[in-house]
Every structure is written in C-alpha cells, then in structure tokens.
Protein backbone atom coordinates (compact mmCIF):
# COMPACT_ATOMS: atom_id res chain seq x y z
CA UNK A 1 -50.90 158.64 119.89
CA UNK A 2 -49.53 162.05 118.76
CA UNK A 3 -51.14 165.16 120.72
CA UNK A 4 -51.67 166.45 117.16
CA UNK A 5 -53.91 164.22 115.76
CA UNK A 6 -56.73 164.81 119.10
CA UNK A 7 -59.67 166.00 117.36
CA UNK A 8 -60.58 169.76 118.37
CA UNK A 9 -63.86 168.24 119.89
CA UNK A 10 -62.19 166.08 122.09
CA UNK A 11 -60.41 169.15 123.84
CA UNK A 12 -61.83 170.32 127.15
CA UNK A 13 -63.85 173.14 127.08
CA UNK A 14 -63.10 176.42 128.85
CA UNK A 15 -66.08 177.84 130.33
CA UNK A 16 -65.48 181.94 129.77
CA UNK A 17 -68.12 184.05 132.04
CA UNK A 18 -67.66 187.28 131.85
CA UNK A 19 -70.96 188.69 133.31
CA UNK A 20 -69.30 191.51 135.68
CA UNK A 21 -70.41 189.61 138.70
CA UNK A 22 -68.18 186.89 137.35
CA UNK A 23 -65.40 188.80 136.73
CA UNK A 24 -65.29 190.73 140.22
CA UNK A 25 -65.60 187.33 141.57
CA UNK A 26 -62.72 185.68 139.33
CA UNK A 27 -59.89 188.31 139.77
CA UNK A 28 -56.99 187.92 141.27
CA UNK A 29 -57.08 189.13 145.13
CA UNK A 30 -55.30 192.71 144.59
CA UNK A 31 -57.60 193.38 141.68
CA UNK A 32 -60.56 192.75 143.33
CA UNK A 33 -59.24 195.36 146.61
CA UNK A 34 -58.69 197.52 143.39
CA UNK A 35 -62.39 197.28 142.58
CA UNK A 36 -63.85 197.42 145.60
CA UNK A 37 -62.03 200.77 147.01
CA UNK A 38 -63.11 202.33 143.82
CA UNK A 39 -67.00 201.64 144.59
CA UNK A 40 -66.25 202.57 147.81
CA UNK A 41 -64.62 205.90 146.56
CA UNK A 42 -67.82 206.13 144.34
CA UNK A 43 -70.19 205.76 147.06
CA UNK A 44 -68.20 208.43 149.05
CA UNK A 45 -68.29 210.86 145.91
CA UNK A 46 -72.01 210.57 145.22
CA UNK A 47 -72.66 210.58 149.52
CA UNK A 48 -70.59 213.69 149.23
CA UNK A 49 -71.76 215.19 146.20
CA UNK A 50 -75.72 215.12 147.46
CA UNK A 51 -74.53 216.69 150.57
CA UNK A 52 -73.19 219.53 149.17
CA UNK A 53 -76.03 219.93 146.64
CA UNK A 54 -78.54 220.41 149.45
CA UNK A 55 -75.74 223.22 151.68
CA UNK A 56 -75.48 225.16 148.84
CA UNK A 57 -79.33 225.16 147.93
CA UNK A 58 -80.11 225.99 151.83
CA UNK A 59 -76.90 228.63 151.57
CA UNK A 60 -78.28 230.35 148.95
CA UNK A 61 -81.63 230.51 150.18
CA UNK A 62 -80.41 231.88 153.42
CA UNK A 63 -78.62 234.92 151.93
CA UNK A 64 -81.95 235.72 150.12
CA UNK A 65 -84.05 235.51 152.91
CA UNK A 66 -81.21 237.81 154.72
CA UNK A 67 -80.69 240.33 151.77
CA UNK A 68 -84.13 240.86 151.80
CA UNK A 69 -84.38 241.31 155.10
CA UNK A 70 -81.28 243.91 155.37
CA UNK A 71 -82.81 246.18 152.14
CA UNK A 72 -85.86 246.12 153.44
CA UNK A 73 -85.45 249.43 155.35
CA UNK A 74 -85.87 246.97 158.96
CA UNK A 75 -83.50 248.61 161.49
CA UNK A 76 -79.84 247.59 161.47
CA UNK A 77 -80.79 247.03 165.20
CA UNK A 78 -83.87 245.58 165.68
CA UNK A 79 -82.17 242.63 162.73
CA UNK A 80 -79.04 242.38 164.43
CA UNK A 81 -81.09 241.86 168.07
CA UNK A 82 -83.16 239.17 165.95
CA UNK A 83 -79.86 237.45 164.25
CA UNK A 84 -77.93 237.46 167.49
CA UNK A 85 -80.28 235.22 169.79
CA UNK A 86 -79.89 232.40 167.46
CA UNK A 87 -76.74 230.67 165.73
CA UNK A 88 -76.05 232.06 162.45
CA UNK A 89 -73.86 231.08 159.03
CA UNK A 90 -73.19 232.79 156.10
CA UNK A 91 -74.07 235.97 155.12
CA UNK A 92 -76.12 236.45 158.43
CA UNK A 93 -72.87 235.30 160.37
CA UNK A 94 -70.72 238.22 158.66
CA UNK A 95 -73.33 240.68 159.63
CA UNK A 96 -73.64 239.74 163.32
CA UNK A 97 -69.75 239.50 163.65
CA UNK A 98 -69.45 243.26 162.05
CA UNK A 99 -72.14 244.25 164.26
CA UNK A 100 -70.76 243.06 167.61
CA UNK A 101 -67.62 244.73 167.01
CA UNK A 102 -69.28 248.24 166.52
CA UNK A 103 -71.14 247.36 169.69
CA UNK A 104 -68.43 246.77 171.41
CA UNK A 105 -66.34 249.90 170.61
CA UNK A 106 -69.46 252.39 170.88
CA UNK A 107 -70.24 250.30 174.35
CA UNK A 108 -67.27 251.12 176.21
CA UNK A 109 -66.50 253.65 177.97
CA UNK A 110 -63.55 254.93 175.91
CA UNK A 111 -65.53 255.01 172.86
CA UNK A 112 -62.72 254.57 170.66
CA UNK A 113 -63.35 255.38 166.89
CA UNK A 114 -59.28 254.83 166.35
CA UNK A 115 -59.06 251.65 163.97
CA UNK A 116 -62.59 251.13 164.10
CA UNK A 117 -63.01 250.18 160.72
CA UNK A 118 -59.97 248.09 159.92
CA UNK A 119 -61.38 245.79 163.18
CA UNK A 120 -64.77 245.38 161.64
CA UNK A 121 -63.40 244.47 158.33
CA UNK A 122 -61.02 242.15 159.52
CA UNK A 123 -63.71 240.56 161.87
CA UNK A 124 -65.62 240.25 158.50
CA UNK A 125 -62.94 238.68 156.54
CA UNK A 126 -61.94 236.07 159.35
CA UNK A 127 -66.26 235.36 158.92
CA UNK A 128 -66.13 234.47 154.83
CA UNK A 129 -62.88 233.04 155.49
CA UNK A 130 -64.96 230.54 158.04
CA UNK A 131 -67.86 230.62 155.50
CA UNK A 132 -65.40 229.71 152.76
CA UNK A 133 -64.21 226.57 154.81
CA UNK A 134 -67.38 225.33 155.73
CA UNK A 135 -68.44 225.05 152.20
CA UNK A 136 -65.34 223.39 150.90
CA UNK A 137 -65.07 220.77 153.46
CA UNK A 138 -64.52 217.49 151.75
CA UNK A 139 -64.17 219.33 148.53
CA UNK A 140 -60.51 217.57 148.20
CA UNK A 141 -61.94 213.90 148.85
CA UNK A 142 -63.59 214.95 145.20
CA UNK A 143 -60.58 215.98 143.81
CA UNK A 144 -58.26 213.37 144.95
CA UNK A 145 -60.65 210.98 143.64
CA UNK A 146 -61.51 212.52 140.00
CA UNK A 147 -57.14 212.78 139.73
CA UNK A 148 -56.10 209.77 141.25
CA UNK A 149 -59.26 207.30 140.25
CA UNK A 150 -58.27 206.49 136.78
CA UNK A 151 -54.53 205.57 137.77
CA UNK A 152 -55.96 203.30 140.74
CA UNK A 153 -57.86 201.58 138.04
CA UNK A 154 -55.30 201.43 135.64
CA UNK A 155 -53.13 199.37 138.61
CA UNK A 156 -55.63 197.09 138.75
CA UNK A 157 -55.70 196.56 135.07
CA UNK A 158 -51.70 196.28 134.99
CA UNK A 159 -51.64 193.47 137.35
CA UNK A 160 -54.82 192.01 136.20
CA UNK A 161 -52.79 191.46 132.21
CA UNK A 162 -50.08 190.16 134.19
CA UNK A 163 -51.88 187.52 136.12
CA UNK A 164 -53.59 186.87 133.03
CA UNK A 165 -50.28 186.54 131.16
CA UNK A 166 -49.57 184.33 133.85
CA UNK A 167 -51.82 182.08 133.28
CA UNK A 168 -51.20 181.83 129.71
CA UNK A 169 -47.94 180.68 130.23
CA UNK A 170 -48.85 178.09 132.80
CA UNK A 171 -51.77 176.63 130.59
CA UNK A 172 -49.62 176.94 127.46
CA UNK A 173 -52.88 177.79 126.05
CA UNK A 174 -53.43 180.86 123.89
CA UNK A 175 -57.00 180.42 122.65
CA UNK A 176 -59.77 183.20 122.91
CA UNK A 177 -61.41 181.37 125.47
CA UNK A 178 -58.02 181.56 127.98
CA UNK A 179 -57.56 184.96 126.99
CA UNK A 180 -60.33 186.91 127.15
CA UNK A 181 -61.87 186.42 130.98
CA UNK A 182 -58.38 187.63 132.13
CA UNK A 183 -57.95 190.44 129.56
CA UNK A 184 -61.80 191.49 130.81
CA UNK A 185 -60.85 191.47 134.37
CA UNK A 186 -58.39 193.63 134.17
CA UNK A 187 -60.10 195.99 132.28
CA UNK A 188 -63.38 195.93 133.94
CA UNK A 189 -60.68 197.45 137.48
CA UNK A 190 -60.08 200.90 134.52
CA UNK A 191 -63.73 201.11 134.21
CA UNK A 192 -64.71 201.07 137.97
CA UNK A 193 -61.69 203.58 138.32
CA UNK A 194 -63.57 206.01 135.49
CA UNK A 195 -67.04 205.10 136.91
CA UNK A 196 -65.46 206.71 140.61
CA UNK A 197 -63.49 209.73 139.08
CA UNK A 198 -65.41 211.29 136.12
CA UNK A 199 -68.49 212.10 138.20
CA UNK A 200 -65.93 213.42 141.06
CA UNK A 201 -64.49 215.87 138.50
CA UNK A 202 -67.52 217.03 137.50
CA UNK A 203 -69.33 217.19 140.78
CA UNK A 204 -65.49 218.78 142.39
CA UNK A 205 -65.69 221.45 139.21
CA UNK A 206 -68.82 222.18 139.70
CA UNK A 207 -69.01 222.88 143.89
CA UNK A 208 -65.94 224.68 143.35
CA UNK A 209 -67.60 227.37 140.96
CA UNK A 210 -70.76 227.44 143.62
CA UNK A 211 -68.07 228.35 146.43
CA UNK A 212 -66.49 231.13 144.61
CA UNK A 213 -70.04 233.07 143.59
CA UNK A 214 -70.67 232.73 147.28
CA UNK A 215 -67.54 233.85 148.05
CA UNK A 216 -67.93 236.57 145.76
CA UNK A 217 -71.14 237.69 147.20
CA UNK A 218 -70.06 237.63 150.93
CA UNK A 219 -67.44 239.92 150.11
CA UNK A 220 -69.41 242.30 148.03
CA UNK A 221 -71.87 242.29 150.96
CA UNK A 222 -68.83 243.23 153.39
CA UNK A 223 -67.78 245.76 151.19
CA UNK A 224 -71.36 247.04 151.32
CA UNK A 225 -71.86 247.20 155.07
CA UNK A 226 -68.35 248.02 155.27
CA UNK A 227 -69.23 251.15 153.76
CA UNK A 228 -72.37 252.20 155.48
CA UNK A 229 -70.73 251.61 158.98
CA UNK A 230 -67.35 254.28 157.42
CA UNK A 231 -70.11 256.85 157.32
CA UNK A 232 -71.77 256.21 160.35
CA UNK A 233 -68.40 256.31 161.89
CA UNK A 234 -67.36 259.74 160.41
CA UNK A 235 -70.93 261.05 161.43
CA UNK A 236 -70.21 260.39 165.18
CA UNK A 237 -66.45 261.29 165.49
C-alpha cells in the first residue's frame, strides 16, 4: 500500500505540551543549564537588589540623624567623644576620621599646624572613598547581569532552533505539532534571559544614582567641616 493513500487519522499523534514546566523539562541538556543559571542570576539580582534597598534606607537615615546632630549647636567634642566609642560608617565615619587627625596634630608635642589641612582632607577623601565602596559592592554582579543576560538567553535559544531543526530532519516531519515544542523551548531560554536582566538594569541604574547623591553629600559635608576646621586652624597659629 502506498504511504500516500494512509488516511490523516491513521497517523500517530504528537502530543505538543508546552506548559513551561514542560518545556524546561523537554530541552535539550545545554538549554536547560541556560535556563537554570539565568533563575539563578535572577535570584541573585532580586537577593541583591533588596539588600541594597534596605543600606541605602539605613544610610540615609544615618546621615540625618548625624546632620542633625552636628547643626544642632552640640559641641564638636562632646559628638566626636560620643561617635568615637562606637564603630561608625558614613557620614559619621568622615567626621571621626577628620577629627582624629586634628587630635592628633594639636596632641603632640610639636603642635604642628604645617599641612594640617591637606592631612585632614585627604583623611576625609580616603573615608567617602571607603564609603563609596561599601555601597557599590556587588553593584557589577547587576550590571554584568542586565548586559550579558539577554545574550545568555539568546544562546540558549540558538541551540535550542538547532536541536529543534535537528529533529525535524530526523523525523522528516514538518507539521505544527513537531515544530512548535522545539521552536517554544528555545524561546522560552530568551525570556528567562530578559526575566534576569531587565530588572538588573533597572535595579543597577537605579543604586547607581542613590550612590552618587550620597557621594555628593559626603563630599559637600567634607567641604563643610573642611572649612570650619581652616578657620579654627588660622585662629590658633
């Protein structure tokens, strides 16, 4: 009997799943590695990303509580004595590290005034430079993953069409049903790769702009201090 004439009924059927469960579990071996360092990159992102939300909040929060503790009138003494007995970070941090310097010089015996300034403001710059780090630590896991995400995904949805092609040919079978599970794998590895790097953009764009107003404010705040201890200096030379 001639292949031809086989009703279309008496074909076998193909069954086609493509819940995502399904397809994770029907991919080809290097797609599936594909898929599952991508939700592993998104878990990281979103561990990261809540992290950072709550430094930043407690950050901020700090350098109010200190601000308004420094233009309060309190004595530059009596706050540094209070800030020195216990560890200290950001703005605090800056302000302890100027202030131990001045101790220092007025505290020996030579009482040097000679460079003075220059040391407290580069003891204050190597403290926001510490400040800075501390708040972009793990900043690049964001960025690597919001740039390099999508191509991941876009491997696993190269290889995914070729497998599927694969098949194809092997079946000699070019019906929807052959097709589209395949086609839908491979896709599904692009989606998983977007799902993992648009939120790391935004979270990596976002945390950056938070670092640099902190930045920003450390610095004016050096610049501030840096300019009431000039004065006191040039009162006591």
């Amino acid at each position: 009997m001639n292949p031809a004439d086989v009703a279309p009924s008496a074909l076998p059927l193909v069954s086609a799943d493509v819940s995502l469960i399904a397809l994770f579990w029907q991919a080809h071996w290097v797609v599936k590695s594909v898929m599952m360092g991508l939700l592993a990159c998104s878990v990281w992102v979103w561990a990261i990303a809540i992290d950072k939300i709550f430094l930043y909040s407690r950050t901020k929060r700090a350098m109010d509580r200190f601000e308004q503790a420094f233009w309060s009138g309190q004595s530059i003494e009596e706050l540094y004595r209070a800030l020195s007995a216990k560890p200290t970070q950001s703005m605090a941090a800056c302000f302890v590290a100027a202030m131990r310097e001045w101790k220092r010089s007025f505290e020996s015996q030579s009482r040097s005034f000679a460079g003075l300034q220059m040391r407290i403001e580069k003891v204050m710059n190597v403290s926001i430079a510490r400040e800075v780090e501390r708040l972009e630590r793990r900043l690049l896991v964001l960025a690597t993953v919001g740039s390099a995400g999508p191509f991941v995904g876009l491997f696993g949805t190269v290889w995914g069409i070729m497998s599927s092609f694969q098949s194809i040919a092997a079946s000699k079978n070019t019906s929807l049903a052959v097709v589209a599970p395949g086609i839908a794998e491979a896709l599904f590895a692009t989606a998983i790769g977007l799902i993992a790097a648009i939120p790391a953009t935004i979270f990596y764009n976002k945390f950056t702009s938070e670092v640099n107003r902190q930045a920003q404010r450390l610095e004016g705040f050096a610049d501030e201090f840096s300019a009431i201890l000039s004065r006191q200096i040039d009162e006591r030379a």
